[in-house]
Protein backbone atom coordinates (compact mmCIF):
# COMPACT_ATOMS: atom_id res chain seq x y z
CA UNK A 1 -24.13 -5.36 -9.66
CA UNK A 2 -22.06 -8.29 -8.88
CA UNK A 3 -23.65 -10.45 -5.20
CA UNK A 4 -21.50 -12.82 -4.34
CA UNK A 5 -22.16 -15.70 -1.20
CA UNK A 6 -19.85 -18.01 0.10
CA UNK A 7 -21.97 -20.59 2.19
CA UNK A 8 -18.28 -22.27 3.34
CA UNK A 9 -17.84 -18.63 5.29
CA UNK A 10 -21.47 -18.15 5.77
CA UNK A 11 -21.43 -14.24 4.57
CA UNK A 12 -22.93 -12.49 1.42
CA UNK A 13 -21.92 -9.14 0.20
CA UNK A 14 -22.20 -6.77 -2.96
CA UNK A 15 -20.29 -4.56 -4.86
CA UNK A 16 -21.39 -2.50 -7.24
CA UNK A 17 -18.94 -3.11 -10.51
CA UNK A 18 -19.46 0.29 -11.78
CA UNK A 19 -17.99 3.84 -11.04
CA UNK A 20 -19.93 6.61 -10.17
CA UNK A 21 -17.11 8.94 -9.00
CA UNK A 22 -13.65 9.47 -11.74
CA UNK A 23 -11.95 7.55 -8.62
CA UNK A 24 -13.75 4.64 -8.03
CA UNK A 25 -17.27 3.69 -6.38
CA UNK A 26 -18.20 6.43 -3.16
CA UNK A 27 -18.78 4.21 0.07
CA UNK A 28 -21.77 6.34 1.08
CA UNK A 29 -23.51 4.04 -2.07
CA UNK A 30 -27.04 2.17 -0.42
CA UNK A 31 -26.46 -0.91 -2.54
CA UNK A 32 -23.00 -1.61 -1.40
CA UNK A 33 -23.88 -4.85 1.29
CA UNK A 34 -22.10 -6.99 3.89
CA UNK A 35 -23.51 -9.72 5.64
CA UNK A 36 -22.93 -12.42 7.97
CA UNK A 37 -19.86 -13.19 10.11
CA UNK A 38 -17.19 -11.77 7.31
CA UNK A 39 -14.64 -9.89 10.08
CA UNK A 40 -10.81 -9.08 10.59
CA UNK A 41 -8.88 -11.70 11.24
CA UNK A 42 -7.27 -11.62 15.09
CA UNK A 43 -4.00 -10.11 15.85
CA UNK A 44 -1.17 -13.21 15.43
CA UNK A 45 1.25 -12.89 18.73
CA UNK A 46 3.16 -10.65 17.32
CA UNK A 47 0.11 -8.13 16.82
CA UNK A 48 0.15 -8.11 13.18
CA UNK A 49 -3.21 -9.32 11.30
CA UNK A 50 -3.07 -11.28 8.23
CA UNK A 51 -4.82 -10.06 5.03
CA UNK A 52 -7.70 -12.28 3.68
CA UNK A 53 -6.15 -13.19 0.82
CA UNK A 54 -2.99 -14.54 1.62
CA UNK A 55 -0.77 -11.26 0.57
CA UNK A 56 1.09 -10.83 4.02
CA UNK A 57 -0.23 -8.38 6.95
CA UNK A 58 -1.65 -4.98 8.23
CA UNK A 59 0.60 -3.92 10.89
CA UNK A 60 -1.51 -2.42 13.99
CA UNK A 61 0.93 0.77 14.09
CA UNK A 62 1.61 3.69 12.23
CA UNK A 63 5.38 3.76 10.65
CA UNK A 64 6.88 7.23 10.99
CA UNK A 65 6.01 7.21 7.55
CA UNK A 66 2.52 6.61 7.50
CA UNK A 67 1.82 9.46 9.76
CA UNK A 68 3.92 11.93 7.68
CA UNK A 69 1.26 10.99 5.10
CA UNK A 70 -1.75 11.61 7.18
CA UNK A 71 -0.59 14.97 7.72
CA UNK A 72 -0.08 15.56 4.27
CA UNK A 73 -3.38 13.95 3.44
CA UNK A 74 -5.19 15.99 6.01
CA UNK A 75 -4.01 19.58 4.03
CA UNK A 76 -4.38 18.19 0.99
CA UNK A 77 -7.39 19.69 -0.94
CA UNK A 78 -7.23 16.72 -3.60
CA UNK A 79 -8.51 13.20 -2.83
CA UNK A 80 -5.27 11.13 -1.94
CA UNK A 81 -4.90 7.15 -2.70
CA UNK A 82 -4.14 4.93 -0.13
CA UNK A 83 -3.19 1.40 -1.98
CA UNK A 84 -3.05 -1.73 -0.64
CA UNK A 85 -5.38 -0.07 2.39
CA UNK A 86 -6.71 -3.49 3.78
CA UNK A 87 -8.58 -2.37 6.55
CA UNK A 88 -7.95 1.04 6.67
CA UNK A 89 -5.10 1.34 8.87
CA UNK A 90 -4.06 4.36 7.08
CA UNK A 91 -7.51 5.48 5.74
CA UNK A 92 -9.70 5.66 8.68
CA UNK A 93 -7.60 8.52 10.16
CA UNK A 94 -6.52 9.98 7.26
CA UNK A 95 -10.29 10.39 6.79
CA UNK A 96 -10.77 11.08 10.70
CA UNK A 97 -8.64 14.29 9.87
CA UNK A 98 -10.72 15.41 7.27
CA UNK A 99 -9.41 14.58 4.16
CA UNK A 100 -11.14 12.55 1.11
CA UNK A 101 -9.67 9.00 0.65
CA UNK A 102 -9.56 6.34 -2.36
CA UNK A 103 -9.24 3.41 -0.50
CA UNK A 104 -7.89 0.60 -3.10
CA UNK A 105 -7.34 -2.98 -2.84
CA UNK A 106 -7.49 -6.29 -4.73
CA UNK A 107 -10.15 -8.28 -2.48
CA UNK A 108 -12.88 -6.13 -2.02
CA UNK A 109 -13.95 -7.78 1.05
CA UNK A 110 -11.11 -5.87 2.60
CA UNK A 111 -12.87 -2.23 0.82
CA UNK A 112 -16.15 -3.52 2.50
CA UNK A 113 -14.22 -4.15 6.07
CA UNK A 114 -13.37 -0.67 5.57
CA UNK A 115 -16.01 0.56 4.76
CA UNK A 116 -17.92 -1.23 7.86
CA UNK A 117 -15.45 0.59 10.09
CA UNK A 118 -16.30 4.08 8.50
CA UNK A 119 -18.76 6.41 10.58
CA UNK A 120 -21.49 7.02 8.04
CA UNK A 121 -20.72 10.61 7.71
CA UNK A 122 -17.81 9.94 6.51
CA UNK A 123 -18.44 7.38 3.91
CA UNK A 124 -19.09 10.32 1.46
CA UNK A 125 -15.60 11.16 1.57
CA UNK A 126 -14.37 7.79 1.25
CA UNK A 127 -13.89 5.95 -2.28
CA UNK A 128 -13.84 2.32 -3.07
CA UNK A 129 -11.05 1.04 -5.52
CA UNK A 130 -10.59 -2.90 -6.22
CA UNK A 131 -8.63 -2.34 -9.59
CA UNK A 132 -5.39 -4.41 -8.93
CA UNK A 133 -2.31 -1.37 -8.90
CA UNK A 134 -0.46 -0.38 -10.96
CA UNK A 135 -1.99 -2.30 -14.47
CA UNK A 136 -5.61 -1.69 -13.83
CA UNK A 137 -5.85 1.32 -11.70
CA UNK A 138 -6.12 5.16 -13.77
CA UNK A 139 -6.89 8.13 -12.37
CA UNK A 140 -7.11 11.74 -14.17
CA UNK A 141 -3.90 13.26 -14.69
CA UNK A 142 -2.79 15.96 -11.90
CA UNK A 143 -5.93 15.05 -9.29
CA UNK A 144 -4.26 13.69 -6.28
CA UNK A 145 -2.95 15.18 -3.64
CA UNK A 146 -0.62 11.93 -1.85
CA UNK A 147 -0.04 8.57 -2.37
CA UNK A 148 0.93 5.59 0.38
CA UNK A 149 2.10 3.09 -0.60
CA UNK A 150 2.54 0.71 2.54
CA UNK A 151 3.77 -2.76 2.75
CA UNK A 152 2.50 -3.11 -1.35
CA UNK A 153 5.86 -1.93 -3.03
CA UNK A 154 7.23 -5.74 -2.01
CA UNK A 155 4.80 -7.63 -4.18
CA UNK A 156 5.51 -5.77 -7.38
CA UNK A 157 8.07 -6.57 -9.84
CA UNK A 158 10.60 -3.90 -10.66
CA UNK A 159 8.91 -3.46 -14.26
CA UNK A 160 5.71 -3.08 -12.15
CA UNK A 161 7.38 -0.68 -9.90
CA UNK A 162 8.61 1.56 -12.56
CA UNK A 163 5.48 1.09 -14.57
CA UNK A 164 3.58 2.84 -11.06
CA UNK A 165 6.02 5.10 -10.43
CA UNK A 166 5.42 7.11 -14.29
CA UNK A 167 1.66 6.61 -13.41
CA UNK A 168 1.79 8.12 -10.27
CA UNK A 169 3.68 11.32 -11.71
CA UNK A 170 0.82 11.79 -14.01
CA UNK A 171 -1.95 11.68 -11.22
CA UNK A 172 0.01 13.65 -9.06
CA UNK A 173 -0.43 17.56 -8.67
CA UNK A 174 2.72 19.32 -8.76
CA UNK A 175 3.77 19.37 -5.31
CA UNK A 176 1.95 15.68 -4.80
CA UNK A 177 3.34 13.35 -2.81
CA UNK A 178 4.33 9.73 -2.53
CA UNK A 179 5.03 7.53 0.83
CA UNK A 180 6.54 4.12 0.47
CA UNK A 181 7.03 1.75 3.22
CA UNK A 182 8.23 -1.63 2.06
CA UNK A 183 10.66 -4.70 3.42
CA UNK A 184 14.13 -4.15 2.88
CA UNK A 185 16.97 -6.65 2.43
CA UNK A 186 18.40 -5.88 6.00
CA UNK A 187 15.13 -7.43 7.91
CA UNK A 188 16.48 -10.13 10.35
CA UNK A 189 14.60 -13.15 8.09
CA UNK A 190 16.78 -11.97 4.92
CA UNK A 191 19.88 -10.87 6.54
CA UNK A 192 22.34 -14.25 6.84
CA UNK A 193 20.69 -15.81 3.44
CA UNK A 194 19.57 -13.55 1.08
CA UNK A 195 21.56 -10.20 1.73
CA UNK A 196 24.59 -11.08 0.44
CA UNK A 197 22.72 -12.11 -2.68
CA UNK A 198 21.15 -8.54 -2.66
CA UNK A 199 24.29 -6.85 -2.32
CA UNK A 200 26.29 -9.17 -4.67
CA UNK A 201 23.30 -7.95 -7.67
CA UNK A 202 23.32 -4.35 -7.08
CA UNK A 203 27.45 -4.44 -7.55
CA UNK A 204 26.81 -6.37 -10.81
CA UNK A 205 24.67 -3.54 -11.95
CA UNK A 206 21.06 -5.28 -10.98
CA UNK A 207 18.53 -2.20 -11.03
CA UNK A 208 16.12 -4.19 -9.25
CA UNK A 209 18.47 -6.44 -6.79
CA UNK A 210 15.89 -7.06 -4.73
CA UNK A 211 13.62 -9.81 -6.26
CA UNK A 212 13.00 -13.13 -4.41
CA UNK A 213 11.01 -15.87 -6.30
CA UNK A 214 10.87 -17.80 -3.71
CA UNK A 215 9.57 -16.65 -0.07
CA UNK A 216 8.47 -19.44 1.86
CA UNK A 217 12.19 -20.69 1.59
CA UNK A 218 12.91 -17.95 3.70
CA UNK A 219 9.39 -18.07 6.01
CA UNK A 220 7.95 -21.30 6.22
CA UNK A 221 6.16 -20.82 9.40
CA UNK A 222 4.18 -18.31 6.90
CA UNK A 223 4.42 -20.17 3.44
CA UNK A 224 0.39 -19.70 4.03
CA UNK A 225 -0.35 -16.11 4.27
CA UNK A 226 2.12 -14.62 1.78
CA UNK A 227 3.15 -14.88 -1.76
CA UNK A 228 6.06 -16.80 -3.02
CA UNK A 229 7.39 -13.61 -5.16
CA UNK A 230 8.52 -10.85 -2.94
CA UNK A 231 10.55 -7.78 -4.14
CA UNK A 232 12.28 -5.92 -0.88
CA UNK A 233 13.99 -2.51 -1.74
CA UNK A 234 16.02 0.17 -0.51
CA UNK A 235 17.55 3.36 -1.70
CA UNK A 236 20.03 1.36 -4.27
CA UNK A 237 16.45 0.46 -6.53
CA UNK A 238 13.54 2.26 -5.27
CA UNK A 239 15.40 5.45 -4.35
CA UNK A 240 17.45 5.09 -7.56
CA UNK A 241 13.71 4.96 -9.12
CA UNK A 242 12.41 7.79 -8.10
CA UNK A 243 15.08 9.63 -9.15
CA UNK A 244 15.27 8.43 -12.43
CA UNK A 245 12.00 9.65 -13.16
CA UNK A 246 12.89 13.44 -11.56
CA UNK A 247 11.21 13.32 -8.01
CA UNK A 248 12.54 14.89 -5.72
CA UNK A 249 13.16 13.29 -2.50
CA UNK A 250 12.23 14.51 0.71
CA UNK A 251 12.89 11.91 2.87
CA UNK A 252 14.38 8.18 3.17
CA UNK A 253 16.13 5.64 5.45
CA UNK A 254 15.72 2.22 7.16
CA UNK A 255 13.87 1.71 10.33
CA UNK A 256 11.76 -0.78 12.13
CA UNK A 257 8.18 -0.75 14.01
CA UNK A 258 7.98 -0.06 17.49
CA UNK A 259 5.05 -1.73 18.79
CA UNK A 260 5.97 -4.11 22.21
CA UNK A 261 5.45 -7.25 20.63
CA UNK A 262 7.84 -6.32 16.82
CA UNK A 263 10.93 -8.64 16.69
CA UNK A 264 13.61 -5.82 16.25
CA UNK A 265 15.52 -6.16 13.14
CA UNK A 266 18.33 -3.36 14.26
CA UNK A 267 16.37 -0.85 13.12
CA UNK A 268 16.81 -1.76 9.35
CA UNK A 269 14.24 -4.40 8.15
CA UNK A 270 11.96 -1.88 6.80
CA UNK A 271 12.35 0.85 4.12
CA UNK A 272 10.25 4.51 3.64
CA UNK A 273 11.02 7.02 1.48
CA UNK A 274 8.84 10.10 0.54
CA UNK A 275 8.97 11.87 -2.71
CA UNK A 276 7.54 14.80 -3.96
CA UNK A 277 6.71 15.88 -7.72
CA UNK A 278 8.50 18.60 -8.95
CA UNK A 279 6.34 21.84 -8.75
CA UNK A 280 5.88 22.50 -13.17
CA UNK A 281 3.64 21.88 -15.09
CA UNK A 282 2.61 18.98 -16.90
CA UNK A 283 3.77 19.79 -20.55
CA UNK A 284 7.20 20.56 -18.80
CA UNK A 285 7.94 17.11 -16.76
């Protein structure tokens, strides 16, 4: 076991480093520990909540998206993997509805949030996962159920992207599903500046148009909380993706959150899509 204390934020926690479920480590674990004044971070005025470790923000409302995949998640009969879960926006009612949840993210301090948040009798059905996706994250061929992917598809490369995409089909059941919700080139920061660059790669042929190595050009005011490399998509690379690798898709389109407080982005600076694996076996995909 790993204990780690950080006098600076005056909290201690532990997490165990090994696996006791195929998934990752089961939250209802005794010598899993938080301490101390560790806590979410308030709502900034616009009511999202910044992640602790400066990779952009948990939104406080369910995309249309996200709430196709709680219904999914709640039938499924297979654990389903919610990545990039933070603090369980997705998670805690996806488990609320019943259904058993890998919860994975790269600072575990967010898994332990989480897990803080969970009623206790429903930590057994919640697993722990702070391998970083796609590289370091495996899971046994055909033994989930869903996937989300929400606001996470943006920090990955396209190799990265593809390189998840041919995972996921393996861990998928046939039938499986995966939800993405990501930035698109249309949102209202990228529009004037870096659309036209967007649209100007996919006519050259770009599969992956949507790379920017440099985001605090663009957001300044948040050069802080997010990462310089961010990858928005749309149906001309992600969609094209999916395809390529034989999903079939179920749904896709633009659209933007509706909370009070979201600066609208004509209904266009975000991007969802849901797949599905095709319903053979294994040896045949």
């Amino acid at each position: 076991m790993i204990s780690f204390v950080f006098n600076s934020s005056l909290f201690a926690y532990q997490f165990p480093e090994d696996n006791d479920t195929p998934f990752g480590i089961s939250a209802a674990r005794a010598d899993i520990l938080l301490e101390g004044d560790l806590a979410i971070p308030p709502p900034e005025t616009d009511g999202k909540i910044a992640t602790l470790n400066q990779t952009g923000f948990m939104t406080p409302d369910q995309s249309p998206y996200n709430l196709q995949f709680i219904e999914f998640a709640k039938k499924s009969q297979h654990p389903v993997l919610d990545v990039g879960a933070a603090y369980g926006l997705v998670s805690l009612p996806a488990l609320e509805q019943g259904a058993t949840v890998i919860a994975n993210d790269i600072d575990e301090r967010h898994l332990l949030l989480l897990r803080e948040q969970t009623p206790p009798d429903l930590r057994g059905h919640l697993i722990l996962s702070k391998r970083r996706f796609p590289n370091e994250t495996e899971f046994p061929d055909n033994s989930l159920g869903a996937i989300l992917l929400c606001r996470v598809a943006h920090f990955l490369t396209g190799d990265e992207m593809e390189h998840a995409i041919q995972k996921m089909k393996r861990w998928l059941i046939p039938g499986g599903r995966i939800v993405v919700v990501t930035l698109s080139p249309y949102h209202r920061l990228l529009k004037e500046k870096f659309l036209p660059i967007y649209l100007e790669r996919a006519r050259e042929g770009n599969p992956w148009p949507g790379a920017i190595e440099n985001m605090h050009e663009y957001v300044p005011h948040e050069a802080d909380k997010i990462p310089k490399f961010v990858h928005v998509m749309d149906t001309n690379s992600l969609g094209k993706a999916f395809r390529k690798y034989e999903f079939t898709v179920i749904e896709e389109g633009l659209f933007d959150y509706t909370r009070p407080t979201a600066i609208p982005n004509d209904g266009k600076g975000y991007y969802g899509i849901i797949v599905e694996k095709p319903n053979k076996s294994q040896e045949e995909l």
